[in-house]
C-alpha atoms as a PDB file:
ATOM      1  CA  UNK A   1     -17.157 -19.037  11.961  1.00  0.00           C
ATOM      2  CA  UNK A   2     -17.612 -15.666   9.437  1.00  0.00           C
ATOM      3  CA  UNK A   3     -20.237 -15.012   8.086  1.00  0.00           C
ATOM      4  CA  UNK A   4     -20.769 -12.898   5.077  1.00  0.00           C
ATOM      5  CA  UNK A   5     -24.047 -11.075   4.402  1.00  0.00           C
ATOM      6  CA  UNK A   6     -24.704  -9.740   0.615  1.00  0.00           C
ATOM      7  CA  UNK A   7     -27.903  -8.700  -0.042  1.00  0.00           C
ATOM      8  CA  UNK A   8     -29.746 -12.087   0.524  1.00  0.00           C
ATOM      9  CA  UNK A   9     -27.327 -14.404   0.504  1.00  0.00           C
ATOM     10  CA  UNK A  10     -25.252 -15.509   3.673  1.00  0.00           C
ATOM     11  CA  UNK A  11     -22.049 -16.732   2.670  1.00  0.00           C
ATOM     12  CA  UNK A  12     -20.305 -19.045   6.047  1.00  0.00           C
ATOM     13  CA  UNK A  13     -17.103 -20.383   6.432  1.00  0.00           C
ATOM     14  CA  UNK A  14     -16.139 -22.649   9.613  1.00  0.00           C
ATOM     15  CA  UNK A  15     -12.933 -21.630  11.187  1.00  0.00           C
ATOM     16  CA  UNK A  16     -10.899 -25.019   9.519  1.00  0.00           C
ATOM     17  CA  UNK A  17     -11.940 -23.770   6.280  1.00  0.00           C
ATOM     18  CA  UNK A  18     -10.784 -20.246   6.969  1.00  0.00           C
ATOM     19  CA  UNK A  19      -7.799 -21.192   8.225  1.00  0.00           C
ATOM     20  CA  UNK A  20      -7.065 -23.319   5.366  1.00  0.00           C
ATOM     21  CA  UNK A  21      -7.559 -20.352   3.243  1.00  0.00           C
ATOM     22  CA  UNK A  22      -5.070 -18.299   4.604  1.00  0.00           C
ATOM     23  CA  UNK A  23      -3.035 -20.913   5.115  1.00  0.00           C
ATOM     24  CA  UNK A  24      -2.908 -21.620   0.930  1.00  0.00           C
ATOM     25  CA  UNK A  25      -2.992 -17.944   0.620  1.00  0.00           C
ATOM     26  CA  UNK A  26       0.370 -17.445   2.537  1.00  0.00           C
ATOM     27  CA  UNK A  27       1.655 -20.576   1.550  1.00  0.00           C
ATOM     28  CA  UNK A  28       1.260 -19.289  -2.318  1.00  0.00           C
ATOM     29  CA  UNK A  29       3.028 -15.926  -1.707  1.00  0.00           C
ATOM     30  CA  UNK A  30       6.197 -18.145   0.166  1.00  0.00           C
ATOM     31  CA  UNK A  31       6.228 -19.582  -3.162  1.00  0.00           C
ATOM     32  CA  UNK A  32       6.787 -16.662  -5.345  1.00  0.00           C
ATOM     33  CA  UNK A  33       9.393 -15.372  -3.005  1.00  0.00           C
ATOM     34  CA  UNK A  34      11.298 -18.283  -2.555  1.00  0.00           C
ATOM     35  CA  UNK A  35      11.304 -18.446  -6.568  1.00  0.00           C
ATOM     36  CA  UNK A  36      12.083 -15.371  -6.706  1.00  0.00           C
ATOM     37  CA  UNK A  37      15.096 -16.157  -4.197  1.00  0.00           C
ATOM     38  CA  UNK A  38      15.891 -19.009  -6.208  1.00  0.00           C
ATOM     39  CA  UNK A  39      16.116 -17.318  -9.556  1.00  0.00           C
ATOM     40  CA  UNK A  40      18.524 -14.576  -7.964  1.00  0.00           C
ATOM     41  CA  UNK A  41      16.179 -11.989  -8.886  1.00  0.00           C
ATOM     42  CA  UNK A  42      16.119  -9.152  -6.418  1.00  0.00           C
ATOM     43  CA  UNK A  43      12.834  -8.209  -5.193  1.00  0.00           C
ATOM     44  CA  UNK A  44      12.247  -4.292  -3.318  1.00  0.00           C
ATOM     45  CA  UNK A  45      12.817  -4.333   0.376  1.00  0.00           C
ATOM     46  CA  UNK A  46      10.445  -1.488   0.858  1.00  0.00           C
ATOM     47  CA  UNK A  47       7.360  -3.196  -1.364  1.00  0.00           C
ATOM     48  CA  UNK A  48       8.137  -6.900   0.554  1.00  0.00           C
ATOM     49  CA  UNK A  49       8.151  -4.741   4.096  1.00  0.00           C
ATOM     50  CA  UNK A  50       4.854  -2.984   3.371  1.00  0.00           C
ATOM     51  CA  UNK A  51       3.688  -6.012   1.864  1.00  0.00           C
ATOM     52  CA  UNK A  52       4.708  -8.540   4.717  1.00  0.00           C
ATOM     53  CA  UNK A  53       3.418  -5.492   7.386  1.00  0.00           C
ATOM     54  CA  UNK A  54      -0.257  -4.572   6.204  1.00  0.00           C
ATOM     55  CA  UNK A  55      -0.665  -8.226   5.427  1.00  0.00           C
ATOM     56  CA  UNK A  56       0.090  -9.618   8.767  1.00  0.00           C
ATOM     57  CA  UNK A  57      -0.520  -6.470  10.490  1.00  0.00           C
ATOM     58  CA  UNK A  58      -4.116  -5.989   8.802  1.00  0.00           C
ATOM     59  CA  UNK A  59      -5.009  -9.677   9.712  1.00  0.00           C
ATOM     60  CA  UNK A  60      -3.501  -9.247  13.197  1.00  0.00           C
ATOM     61  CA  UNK A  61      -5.260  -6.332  14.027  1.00  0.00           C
ATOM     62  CA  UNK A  62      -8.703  -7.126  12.767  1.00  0.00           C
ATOM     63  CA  UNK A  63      -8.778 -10.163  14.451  1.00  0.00           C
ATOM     64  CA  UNK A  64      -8.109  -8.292  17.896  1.00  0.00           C
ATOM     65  CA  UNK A  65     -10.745  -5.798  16.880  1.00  0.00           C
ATOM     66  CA  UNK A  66     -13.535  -8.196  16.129  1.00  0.00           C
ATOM     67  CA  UNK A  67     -12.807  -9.785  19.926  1.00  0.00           C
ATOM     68  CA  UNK A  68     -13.492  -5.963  21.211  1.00  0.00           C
ATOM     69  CA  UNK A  69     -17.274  -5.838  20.109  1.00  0.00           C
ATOM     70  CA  UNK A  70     -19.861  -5.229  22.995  1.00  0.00           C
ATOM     71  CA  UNK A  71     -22.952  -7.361  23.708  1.00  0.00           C
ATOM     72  CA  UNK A  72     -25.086  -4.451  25.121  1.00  0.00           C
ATOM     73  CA  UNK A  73     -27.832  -2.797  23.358  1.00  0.00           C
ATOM     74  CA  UNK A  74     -26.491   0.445  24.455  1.00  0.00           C
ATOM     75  CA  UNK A  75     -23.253   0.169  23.030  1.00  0.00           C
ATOM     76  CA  UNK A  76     -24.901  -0.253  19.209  1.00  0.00           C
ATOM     77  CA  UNK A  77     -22.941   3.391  18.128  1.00  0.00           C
ATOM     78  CA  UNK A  78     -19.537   1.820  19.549  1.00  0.00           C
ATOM     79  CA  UNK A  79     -20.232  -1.373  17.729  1.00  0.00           C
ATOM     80  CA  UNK A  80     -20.873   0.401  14.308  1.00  0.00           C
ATOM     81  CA  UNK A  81     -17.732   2.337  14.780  1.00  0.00           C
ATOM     82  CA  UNK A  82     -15.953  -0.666  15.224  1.00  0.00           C
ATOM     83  CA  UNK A  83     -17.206  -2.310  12.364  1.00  0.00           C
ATOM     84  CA  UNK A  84     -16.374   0.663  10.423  1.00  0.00           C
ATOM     85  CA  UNK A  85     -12.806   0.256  11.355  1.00  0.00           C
ATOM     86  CA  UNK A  86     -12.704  -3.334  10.477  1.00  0.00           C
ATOM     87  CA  UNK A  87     -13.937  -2.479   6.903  1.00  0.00           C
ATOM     88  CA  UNK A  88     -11.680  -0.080   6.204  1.00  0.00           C
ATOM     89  CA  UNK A  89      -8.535  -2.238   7.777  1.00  0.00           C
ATOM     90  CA  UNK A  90      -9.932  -5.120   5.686  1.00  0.00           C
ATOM     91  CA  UNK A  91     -10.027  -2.867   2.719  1.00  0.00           C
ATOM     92  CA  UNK A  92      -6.500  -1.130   3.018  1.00  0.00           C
ATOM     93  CA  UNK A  93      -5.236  -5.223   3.754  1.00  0.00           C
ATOM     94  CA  UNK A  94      -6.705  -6.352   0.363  1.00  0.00           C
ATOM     95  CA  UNK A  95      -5.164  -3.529  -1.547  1.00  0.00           C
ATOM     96  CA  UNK A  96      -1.963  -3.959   0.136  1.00  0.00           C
ATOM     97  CA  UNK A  97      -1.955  -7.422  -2.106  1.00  0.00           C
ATOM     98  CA  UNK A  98      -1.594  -5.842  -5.112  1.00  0.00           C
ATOM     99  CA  UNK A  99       1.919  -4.819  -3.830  1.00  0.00           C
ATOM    100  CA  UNK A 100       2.728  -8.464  -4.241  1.00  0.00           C
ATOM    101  CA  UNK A 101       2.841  -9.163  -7.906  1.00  0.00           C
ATOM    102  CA  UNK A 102       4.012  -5.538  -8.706  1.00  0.00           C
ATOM    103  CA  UNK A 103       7.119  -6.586  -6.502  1.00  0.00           C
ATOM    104  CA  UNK A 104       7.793  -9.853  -8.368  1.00  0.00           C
ATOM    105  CA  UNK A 105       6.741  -8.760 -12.196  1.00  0.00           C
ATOM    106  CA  UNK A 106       9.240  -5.743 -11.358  1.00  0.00           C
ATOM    107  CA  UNK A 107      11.804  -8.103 -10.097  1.00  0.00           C
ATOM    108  CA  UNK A 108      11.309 -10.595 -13.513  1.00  0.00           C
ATOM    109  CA  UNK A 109      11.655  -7.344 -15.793  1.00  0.00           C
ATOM    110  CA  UNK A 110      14.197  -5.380 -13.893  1.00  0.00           C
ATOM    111  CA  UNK A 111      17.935  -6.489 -15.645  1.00  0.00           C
ATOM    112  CA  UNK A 112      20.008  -8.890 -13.743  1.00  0.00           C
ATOM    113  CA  UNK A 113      23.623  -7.222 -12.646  1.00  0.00           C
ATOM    114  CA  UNK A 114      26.443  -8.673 -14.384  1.00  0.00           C
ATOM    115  CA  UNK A 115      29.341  -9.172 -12.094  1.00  0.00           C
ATOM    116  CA  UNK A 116      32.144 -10.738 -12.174  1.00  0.00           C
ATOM    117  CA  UNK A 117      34.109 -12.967  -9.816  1.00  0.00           C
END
């Protein structure tokens, strides 16, 4: 389950309905590539690596971080550090998204090569 805390409102989402989310999410940016693919328009390898990286990295590694959180009351400054470092991973994964349609509206107005065969 996550659970999202702003202000006074607790936002919860069970694990089938998270998964479902990212599973849409990725599912929607296997789209655009493959379009991309299938309108021979050539997308940067260096924005799809850094893309594909911090997204599955990001996810990857907050997920191990959140399983490293102590249940002592004595361990409450190691626990905010953590949770610091989750923020900013989560933060640093969201921007990395904007990568995404920067990569394909470059790739739509970029000029196709003319070659000959």
């Amino acid at each position: 389950m996550l659970d999202i805390n702003v202000y006074d409102t607790y936002y919860v989402f069970s694990k089938t309905a998270l998964i479902i989310m990212i599973s849409a999410l990725f599912g929607f940016m296997g789209l655009g590539y493959y379009l991309m693919l299938k309108a021979k328009r050539k997308l940067s390898k260096w924005l799809n690596l850094i893309h594909v990286a911090l997204t599955v990295g990001g996810i990857l590694t907050v997920w191990i971080l959140t399983q490293l959180f102590r249940e002592s009351i004595m361990e409450y400054q190691f626990n905010n550090n953590l949770t610091m470092a989750i923020y900013v991973l989560v933060i640093i994964t969201i921007f990395a998204q904007i990568l995404y349609p920067i990569n394909l509206i470059g790739a739509i107005l970029k000029p196709r090569n003319k070659t000959t065969l």
